[in-house]
C-alpha atoms as a PDB file:
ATOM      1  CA  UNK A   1       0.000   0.000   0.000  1.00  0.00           C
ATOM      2  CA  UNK A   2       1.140   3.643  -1.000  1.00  0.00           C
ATOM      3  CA  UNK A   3       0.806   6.408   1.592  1.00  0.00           C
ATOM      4  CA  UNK A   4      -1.841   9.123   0.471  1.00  0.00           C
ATOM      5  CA  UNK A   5      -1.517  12.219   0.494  1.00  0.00           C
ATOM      6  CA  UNK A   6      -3.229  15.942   1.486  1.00  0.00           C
ATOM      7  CA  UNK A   7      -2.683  19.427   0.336  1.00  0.00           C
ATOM      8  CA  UNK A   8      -2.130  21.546   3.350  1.00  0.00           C
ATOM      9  CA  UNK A   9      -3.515  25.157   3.703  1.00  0.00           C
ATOM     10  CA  UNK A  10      -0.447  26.649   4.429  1.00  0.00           C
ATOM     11  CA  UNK A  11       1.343  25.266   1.424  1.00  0.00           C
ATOM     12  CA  UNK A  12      -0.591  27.328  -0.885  1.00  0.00           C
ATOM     13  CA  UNK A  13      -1.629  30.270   1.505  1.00  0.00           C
ATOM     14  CA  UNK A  14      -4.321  32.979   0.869  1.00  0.00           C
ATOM     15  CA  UNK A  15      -6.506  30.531  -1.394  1.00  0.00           C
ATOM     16  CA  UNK A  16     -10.511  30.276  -0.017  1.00  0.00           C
ATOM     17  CA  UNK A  17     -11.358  26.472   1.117  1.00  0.00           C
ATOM     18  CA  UNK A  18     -12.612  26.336  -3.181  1.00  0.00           C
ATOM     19  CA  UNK A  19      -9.992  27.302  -4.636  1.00  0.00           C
ATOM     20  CA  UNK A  20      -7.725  25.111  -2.628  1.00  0.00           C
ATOM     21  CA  UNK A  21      -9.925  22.055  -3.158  1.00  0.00           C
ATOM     22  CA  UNK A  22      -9.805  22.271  -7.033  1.00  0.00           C
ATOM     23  CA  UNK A  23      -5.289  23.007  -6.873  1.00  0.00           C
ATOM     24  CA  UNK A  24      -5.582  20.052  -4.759  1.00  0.00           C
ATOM     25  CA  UNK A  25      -7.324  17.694  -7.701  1.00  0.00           C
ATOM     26  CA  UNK A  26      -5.813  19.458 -10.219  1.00  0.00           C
ATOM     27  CA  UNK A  27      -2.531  18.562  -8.563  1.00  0.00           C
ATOM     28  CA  UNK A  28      -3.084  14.675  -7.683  1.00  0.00           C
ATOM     29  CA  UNK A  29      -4.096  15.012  -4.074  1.00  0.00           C
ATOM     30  CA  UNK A  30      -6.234  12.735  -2.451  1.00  0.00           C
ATOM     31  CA  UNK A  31      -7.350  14.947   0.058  1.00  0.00           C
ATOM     32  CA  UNK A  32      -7.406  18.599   1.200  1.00  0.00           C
ATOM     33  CA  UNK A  33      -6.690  20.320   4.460  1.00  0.00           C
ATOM     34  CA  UNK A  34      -9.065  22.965   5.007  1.00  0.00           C
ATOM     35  CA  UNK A  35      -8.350  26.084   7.074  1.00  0.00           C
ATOM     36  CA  UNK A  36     -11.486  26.905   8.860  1.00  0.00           C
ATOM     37  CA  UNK A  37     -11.094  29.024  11.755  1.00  0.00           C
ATOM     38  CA  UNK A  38      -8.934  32.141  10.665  1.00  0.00           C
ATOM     39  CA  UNK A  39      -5.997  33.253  12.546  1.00  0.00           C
ATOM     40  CA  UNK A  40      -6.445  36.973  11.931  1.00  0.00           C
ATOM     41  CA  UNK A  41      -2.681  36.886  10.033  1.00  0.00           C
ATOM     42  CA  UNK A  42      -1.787  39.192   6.535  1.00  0.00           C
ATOM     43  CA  UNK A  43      -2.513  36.938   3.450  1.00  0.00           C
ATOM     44  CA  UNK A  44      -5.610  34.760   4.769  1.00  0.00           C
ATOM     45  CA  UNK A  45      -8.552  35.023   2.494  1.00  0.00           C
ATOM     46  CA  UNK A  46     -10.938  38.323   3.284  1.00  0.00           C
ATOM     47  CA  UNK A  47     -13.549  35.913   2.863  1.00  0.00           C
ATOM     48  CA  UNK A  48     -15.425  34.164   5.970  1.00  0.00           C
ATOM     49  CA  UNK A  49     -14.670  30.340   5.548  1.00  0.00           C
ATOM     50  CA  UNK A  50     -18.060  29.577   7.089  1.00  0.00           C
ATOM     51  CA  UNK A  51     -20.010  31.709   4.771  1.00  0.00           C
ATOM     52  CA  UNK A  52     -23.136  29.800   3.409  1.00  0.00           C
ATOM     53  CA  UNK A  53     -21.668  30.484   0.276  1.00  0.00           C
ATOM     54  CA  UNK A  54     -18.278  29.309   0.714  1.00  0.00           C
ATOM     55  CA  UNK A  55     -19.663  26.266   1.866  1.00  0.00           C
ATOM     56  CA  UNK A  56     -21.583  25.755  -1.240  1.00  0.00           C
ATOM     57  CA  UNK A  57     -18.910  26.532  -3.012  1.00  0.00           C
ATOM     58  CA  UNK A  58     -17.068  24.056  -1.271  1.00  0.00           C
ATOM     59  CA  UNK A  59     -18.946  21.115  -1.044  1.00  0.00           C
ATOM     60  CA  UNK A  60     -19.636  21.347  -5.005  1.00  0.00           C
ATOM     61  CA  UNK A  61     -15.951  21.726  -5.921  1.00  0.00           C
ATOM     62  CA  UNK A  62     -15.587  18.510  -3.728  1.00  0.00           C
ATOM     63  CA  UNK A  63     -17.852  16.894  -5.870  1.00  0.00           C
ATOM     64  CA  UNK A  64     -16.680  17.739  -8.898  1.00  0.00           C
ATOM     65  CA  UNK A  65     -13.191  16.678  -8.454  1.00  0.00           C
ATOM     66  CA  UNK A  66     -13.824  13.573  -6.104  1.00  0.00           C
ATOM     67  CA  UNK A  67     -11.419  15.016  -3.841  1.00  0.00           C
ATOM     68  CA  UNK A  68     -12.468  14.306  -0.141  1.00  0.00           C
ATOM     69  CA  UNK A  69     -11.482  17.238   3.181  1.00  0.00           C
ATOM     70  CA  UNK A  70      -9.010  14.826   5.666  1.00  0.00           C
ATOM     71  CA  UNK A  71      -8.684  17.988   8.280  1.00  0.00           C
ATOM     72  CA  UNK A  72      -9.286  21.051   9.340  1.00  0.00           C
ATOM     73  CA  UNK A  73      -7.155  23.962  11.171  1.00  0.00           C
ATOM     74  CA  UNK A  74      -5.843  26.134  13.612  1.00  0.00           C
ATOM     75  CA  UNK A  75      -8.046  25.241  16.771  1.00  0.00           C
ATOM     76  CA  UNK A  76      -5.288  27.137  19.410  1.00  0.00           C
ATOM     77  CA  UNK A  77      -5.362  26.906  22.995  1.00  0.00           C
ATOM     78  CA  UNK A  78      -4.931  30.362  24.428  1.00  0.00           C
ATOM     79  CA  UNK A  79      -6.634  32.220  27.393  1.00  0.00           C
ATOM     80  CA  UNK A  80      -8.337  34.531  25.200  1.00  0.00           C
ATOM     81  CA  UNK A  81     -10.035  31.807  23.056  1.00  0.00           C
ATOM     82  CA  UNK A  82     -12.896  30.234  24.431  1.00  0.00           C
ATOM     83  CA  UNK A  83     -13.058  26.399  23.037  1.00  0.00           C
ATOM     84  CA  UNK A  84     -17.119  26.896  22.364  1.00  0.00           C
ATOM     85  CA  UNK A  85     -15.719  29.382  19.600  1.00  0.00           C
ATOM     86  CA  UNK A  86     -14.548  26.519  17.554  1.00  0.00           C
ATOM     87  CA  UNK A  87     -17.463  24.704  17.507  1.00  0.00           C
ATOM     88  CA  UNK A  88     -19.244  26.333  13.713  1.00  0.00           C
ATOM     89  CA  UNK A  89     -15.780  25.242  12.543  1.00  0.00           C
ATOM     90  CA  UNK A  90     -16.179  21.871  13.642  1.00  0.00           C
ATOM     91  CA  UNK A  91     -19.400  21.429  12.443  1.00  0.00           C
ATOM     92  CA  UNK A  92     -18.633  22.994   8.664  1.00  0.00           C
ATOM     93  CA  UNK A  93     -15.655  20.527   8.724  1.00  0.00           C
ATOM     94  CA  UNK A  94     -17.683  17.310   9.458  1.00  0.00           C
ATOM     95  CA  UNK A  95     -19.956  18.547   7.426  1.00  0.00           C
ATOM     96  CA  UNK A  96     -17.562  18.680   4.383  1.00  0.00           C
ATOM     97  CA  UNK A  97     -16.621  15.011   5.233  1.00  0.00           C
ATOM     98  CA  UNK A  98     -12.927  16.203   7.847  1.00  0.00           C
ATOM     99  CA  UNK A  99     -12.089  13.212  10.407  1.00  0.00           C
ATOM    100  CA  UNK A 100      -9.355  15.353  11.524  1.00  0.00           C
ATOM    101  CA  UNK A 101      -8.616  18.682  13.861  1.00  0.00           C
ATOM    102  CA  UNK A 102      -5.671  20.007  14.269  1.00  0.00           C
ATOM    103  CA  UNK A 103      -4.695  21.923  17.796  1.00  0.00           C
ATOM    104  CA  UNK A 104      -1.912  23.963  19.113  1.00  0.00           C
ATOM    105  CA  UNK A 105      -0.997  25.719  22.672  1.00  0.00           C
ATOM    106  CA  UNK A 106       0.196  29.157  22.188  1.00  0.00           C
ATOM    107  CA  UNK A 107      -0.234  30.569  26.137  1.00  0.00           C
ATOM    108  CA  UNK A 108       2.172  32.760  27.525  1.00  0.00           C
ATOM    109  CA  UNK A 109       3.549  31.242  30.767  1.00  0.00           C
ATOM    110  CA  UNK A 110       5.431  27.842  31.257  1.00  0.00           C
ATOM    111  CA  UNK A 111       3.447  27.280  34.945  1.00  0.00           C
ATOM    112  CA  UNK A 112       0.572  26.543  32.892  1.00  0.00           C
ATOM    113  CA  UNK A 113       0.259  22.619  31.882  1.00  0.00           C
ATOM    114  CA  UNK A 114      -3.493  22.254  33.949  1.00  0.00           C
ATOM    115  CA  UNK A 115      -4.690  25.116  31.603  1.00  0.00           C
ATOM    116  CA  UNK A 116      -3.909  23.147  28.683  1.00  0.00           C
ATOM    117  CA  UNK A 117      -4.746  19.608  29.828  1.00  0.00           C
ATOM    118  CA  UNK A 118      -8.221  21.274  30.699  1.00  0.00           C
ATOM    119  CA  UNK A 119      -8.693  23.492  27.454  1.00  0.00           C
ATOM    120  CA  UNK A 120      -7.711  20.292  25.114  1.00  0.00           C
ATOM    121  CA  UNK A 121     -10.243  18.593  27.185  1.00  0.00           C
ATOM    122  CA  UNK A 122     -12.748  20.614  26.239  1.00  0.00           C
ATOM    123  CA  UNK A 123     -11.860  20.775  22.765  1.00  0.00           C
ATOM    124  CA  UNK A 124     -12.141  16.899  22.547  1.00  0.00           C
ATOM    125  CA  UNK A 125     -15.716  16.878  23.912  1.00  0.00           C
ATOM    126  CA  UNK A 126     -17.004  19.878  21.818  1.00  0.00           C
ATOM    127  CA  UNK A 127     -15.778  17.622  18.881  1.00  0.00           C
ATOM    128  CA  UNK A 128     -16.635  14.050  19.889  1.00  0.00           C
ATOM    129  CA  UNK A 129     -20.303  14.120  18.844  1.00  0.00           C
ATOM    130  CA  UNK A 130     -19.448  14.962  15.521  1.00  0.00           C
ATOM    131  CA  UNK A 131     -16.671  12.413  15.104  1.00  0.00           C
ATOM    132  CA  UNK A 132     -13.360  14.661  14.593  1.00  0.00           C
ATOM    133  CA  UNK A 133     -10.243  13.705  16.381  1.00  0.00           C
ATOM    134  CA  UNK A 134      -8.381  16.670  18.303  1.00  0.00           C
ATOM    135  CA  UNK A 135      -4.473  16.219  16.807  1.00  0.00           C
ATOM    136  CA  UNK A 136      -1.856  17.734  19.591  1.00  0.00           C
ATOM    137  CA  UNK A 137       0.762  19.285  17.886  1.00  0.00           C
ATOM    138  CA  UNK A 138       4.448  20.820  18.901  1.00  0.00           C
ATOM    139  CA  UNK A 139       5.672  23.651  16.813  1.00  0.00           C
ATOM    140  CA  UNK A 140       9.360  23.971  17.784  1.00  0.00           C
ATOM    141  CA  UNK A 141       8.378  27.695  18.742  1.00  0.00           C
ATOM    142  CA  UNK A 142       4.892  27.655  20.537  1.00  0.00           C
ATOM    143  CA  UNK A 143       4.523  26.616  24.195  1.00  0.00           C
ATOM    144  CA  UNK A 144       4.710  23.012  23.595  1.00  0.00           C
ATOM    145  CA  UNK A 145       7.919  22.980  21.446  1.00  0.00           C
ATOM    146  CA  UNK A 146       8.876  19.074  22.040  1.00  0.00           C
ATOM    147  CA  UNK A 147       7.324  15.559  21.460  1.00  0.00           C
ATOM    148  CA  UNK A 148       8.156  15.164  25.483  1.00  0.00           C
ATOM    149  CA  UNK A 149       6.037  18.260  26.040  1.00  0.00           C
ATOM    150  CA  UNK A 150       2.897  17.364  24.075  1.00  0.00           C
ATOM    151  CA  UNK A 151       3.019  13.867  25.124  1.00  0.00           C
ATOM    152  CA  UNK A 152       2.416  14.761  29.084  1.00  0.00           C
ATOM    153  CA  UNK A 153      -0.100  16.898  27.417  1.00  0.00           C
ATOM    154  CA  UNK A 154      -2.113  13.964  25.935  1.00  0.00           C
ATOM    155  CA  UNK A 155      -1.683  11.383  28.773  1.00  0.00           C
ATOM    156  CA  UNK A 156      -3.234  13.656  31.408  1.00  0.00           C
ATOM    157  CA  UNK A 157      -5.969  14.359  29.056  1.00  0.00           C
ATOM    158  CA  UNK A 158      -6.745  10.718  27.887  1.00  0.00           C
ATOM    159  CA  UNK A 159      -9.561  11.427  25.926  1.00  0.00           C
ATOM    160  CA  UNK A 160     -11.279   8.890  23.418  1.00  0.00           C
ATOM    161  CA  UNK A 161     -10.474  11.119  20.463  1.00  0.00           C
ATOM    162  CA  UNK A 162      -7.052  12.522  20.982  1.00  0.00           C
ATOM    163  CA  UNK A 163      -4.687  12.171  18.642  1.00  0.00           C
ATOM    164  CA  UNK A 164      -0.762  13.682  18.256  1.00  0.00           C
ATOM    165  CA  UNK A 165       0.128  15.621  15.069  1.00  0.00           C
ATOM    166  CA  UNK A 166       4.108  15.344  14.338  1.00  0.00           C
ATOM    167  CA  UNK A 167       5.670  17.464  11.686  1.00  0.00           C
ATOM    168  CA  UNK A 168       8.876  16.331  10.395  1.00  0.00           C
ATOM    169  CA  UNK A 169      10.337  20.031  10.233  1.00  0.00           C
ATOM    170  CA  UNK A 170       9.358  20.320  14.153  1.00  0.00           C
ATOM    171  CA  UNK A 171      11.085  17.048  14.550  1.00  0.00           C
ATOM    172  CA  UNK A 172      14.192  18.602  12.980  1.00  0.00           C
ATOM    173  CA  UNK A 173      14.213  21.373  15.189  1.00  0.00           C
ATOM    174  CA  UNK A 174      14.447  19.643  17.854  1.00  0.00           C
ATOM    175  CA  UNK A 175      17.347  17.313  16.843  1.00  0.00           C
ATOM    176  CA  UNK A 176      14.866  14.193  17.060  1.00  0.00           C
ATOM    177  CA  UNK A 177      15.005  11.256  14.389  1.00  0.00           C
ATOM    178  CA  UNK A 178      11.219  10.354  12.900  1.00  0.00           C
ATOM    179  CA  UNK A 179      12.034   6.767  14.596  1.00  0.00           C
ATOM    180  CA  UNK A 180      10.931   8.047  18.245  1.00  0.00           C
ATOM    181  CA  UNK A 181       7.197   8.162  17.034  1.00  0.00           C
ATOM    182  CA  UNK A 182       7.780   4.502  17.852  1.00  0.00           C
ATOM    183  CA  UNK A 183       7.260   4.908  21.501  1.00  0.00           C
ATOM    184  CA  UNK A 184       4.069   6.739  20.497  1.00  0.00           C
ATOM    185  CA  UNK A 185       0.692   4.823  21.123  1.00  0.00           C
ATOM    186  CA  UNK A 186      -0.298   3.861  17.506  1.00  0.00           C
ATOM    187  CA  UNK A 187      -3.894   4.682  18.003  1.00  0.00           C
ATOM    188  CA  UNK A 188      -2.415   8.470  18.501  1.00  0.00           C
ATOM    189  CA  UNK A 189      -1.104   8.570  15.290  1.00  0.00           C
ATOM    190  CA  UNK A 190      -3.587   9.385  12.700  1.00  0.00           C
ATOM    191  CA  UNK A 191      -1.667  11.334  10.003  1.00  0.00           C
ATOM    192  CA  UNK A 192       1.273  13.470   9.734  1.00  0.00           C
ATOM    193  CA  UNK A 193       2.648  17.227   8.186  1.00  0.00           C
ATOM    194  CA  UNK A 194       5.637  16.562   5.599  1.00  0.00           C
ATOM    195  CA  UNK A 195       8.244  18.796   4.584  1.00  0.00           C
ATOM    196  CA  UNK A 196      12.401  19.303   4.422  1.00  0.00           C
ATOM    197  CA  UNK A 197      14.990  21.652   5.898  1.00  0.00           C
ATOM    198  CA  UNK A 198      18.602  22.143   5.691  1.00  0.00           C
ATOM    199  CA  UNK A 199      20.795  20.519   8.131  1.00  0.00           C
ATOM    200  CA  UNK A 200      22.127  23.418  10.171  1.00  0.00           C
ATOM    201  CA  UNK A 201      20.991  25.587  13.934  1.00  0.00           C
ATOM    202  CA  UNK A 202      18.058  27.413  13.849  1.00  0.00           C
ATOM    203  CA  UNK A 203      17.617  30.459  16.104  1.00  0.00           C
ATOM    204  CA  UNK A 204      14.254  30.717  17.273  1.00  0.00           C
ATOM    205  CA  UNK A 205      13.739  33.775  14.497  1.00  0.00           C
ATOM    206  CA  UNK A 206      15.452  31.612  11.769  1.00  0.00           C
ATOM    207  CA  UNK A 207      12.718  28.320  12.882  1.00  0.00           C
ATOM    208  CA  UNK A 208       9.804  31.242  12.462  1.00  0.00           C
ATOM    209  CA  UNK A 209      10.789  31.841   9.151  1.00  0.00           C
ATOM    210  CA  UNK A 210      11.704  28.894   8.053  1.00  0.00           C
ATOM    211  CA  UNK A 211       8.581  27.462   8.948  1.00  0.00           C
ATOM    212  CA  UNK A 212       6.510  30.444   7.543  1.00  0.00           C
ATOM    213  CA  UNK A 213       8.290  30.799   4.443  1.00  0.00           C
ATOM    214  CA  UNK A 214      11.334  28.650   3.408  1.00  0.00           C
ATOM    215  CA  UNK A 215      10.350  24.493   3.848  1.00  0.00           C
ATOM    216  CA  UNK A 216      11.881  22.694   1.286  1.00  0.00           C
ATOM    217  CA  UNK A 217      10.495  20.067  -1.046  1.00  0.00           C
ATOM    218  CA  UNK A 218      11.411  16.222   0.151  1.00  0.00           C
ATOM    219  CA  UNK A 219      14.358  14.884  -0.787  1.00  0.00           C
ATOM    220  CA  UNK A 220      16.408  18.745  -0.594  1.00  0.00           C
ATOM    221  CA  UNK A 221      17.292  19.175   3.061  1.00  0.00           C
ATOM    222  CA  UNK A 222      18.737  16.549   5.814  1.00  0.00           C
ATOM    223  CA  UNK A 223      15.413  15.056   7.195  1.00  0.00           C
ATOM    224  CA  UNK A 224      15.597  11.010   6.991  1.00  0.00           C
ATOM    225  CA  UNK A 225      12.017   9.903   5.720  1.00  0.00           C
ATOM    226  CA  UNK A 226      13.159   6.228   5.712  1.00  0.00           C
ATOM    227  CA  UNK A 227      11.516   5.907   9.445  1.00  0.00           C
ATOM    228  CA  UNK A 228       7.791   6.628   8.065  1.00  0.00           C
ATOM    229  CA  UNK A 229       7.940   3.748   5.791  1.00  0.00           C
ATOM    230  CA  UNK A 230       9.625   1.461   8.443  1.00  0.00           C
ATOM    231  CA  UNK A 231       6.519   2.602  11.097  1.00  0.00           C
ATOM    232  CA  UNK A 232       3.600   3.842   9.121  1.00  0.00           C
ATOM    233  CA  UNK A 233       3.704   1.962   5.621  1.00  0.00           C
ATOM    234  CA  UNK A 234       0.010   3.390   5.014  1.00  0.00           C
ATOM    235  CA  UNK A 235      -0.285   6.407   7.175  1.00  0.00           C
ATOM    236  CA  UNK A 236      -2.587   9.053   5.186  1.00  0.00           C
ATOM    237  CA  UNK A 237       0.770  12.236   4.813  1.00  0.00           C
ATOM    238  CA  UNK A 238      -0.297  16.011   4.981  1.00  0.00           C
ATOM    239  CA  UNK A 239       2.283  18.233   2.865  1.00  0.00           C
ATOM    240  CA  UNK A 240       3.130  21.506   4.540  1.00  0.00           C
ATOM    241  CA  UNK A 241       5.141  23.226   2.477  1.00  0.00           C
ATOM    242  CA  UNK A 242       4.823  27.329   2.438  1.00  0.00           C
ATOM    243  CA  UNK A 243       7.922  28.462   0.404  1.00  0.00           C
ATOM    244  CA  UNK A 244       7.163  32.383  -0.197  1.00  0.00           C
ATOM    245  CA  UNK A 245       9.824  32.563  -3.727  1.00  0.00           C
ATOM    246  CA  UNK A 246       8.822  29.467  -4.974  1.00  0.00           C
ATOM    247  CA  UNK A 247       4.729  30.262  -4.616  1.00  0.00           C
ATOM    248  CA  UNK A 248       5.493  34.067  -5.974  1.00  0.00           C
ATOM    249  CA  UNK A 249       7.204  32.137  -8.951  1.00  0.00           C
ATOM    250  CA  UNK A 250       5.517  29.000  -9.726  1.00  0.00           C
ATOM    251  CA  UNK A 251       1.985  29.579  -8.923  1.00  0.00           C
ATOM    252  CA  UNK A 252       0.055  27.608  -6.388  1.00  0.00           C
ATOM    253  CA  UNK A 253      -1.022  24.339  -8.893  1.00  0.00           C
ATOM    254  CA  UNK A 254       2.541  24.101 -10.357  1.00  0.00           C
ATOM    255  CA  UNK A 255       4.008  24.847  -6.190  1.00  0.00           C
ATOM    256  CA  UNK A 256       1.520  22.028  -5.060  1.00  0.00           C
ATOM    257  CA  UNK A 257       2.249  19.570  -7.717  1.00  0.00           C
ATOM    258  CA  UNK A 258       6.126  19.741  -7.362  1.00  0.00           C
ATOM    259  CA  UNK A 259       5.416  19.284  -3.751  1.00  0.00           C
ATOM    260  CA  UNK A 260       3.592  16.080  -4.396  1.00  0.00           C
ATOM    261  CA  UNK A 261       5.978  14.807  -6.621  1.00  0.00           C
ATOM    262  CA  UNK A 262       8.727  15.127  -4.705  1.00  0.00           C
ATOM    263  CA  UNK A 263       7.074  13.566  -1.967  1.00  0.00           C
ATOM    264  CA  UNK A 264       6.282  10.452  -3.806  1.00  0.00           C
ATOM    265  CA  UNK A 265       9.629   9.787  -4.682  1.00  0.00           C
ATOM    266  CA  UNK A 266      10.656   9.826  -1.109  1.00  0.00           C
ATOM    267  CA  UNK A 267       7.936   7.920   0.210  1.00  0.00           C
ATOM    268  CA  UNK A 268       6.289   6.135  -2.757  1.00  0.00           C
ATOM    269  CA  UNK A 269       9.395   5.194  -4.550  1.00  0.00           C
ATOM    270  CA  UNK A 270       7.374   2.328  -6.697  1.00  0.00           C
ATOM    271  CA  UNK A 271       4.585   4.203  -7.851  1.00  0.00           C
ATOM    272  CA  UNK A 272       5.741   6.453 -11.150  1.00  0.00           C
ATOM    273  CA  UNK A 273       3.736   9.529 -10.741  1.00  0.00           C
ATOM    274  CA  UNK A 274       4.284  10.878 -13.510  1.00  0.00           C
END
C-alpha cells in the first residue's frame, strides 16, 4: 500500500477552502486540508470560511473533483479563546466530510500545563459528537515545542479522540530522528505534516521563518524519511510546504504539484507519478 496524500492550507496560503480544493485535484491530491477558523494573520482570504456560500462553493468543488477534506485547522489553545468558539468550525468541517482537527498551545507562561490539559479537554468533547479527532501538535516555537512536552499533554488528558500531530520540520528542530514516534501509542497517530529543511541551527527567528516561508520540497534538506515507511507503511501524509519565492514564482497548482511529486519519490518510490 502507498501512503496518500493531502494538500495543506499553508502550502498554498491565501486561497478560499474552493480554490484550494480544485489546486488540490488538479494537482493529484487525495485529500485537502481545510483552514477553517482564521488566525487573523496578513494573506488569509478576506472571505469568511463559514459563509453559506463558501460552503456551497465548497462542497460542489468537492464533488466535482472527487477530492475528499481529511482535516481542518488552527483550533489554538490560548486564554483569550474560548473552546465553544470553535465549535461552527467543527461542524462545517464534518460537514464537508474532515475526520481530523488540528490543535496547538500558544499561552504565555510555562506554569501553565493544567490550563492546557483542561482546554484540550474541552476541545475533545465539543468535537466528539461529531466524530473529529483533536491532533496535539508541537511547533518547535509555541509553548509546547517538544514531542516530550505534548506527550504529558495527551496522557493527562486521555480522551477517546485525541490524537498527536508530528511534523517532520518540528522534529528537525528539535534534533529528534522520525524513529521516536515509535514509543508513540499507535492509536495516537492518525496522520502526519511533511516537509524538508537544511541541516544546520536554527535560532528561534530563523525556525519562524523557516517554517513560515522557506520548507523545502522532500528529498532537498537533511530530514531522513526512511523511518515513516519502516513505522507507518500506510499512514494518510499532509504536505506543509509554504515556500514564499517558490509560490510568488511558480503559482500555487505548479508549487503544489512539485510538492507532491517530490514527496512520492521519497515515500512512494514504486509508484511512477508521472
Amino acid at each position: 500500500m502507498a501512503h496518500e496524500f493531502s494538500l495543506a492550507y499553508l502550502t498554498v496560503p491565501g486561497l478560499t477552502p474552493p480554490e484550494l480544493t480544485r489546486v488540490a485535484a488538479q494537482a493529484g491530491y487525495d485529500f485537502v486540508s481545510h483552514r477553517l477558523v482564521h488566525l487573523g494573520v496578513a494573506g488569509e482570504p478576506e472571505i469568511d470560511p463559514l459563509s453559506a456560500e463558501v460552503i456551497r462553493d465548497t462542497r460542489l468543488a468537492l464533488a466535482d473533483s472527487g477530492i475528499r477534506v481529511f482535516d481542518i485547522e488552527l483550533v489554538r489553545i490560548m486564554r483569550s479563546i474560548e473552546p465553544r468558539s470553535f465549535l461552527p468550525a467543527f461542524e462545517v468541517g464534518a460537514e464537508l466530510g474532515a475526520s481530523q482537527v488540528i490543535c496547538s498551545a500558544w499561552t504565555d507562561v510555562r506554569n501553565d500545563r493544567d490550563f492546557i490539559v483542561d482546554r484540550f479537554c474541552e476541545i475533545c468533547e465539543l468535537a466528539a459528537p461529531l466524530k473529529l479527532t483533536v491532533n496535539l501538535e508541537f511547533p518547535a516555537f509555541s509553548r509546547l515545542s517538544t514531542l516530550e512536552e505534548c506527550l504529558e499533554i495527551l496522557e493527562l488528558a486521555d480522551q477517546p479522540n485525541q490524537g498527536l500531530l508530528t511534523d517532520a520540520l518540528y522534529m528537525h528542530f528539535n534534533k529528534m530522528s522520525l524513529l521516536a514516534l515509535e514509543r508513540v501509542p499507535s492509536e495516537w497517530i492518525h496522520f502526519m505534516h511533511i516537509n524538508d529543511a537544511e541541516d544546520i541551527s536554527y535560532t528561534k527567528e530563523e525556525m519562524i521563518h523557516t517554517a513560515r516561508d522557506e520548507r523545502l520540497y522532500p528529498g532537498e534538506g537533511a530530514i531522513d524519511f526512511s523511518a515513516i515507511n519502516y513505522l507507518f507503511p500506510e499512514l494518510p501524509l499532509a504536505i506543509e510546504l509554504p515556500h514564499e519565492k517558490r509560490m510568488r514564482e511558480l503559482g500555487p497548482l505548479q508549487h503544489a504539484r512539485n510538492c507532491l511529486q517530490a514527496a512520492h519519490k521519497v515515500l512512494n518510490p514504486d509508484i511512477d507519478f508521472d
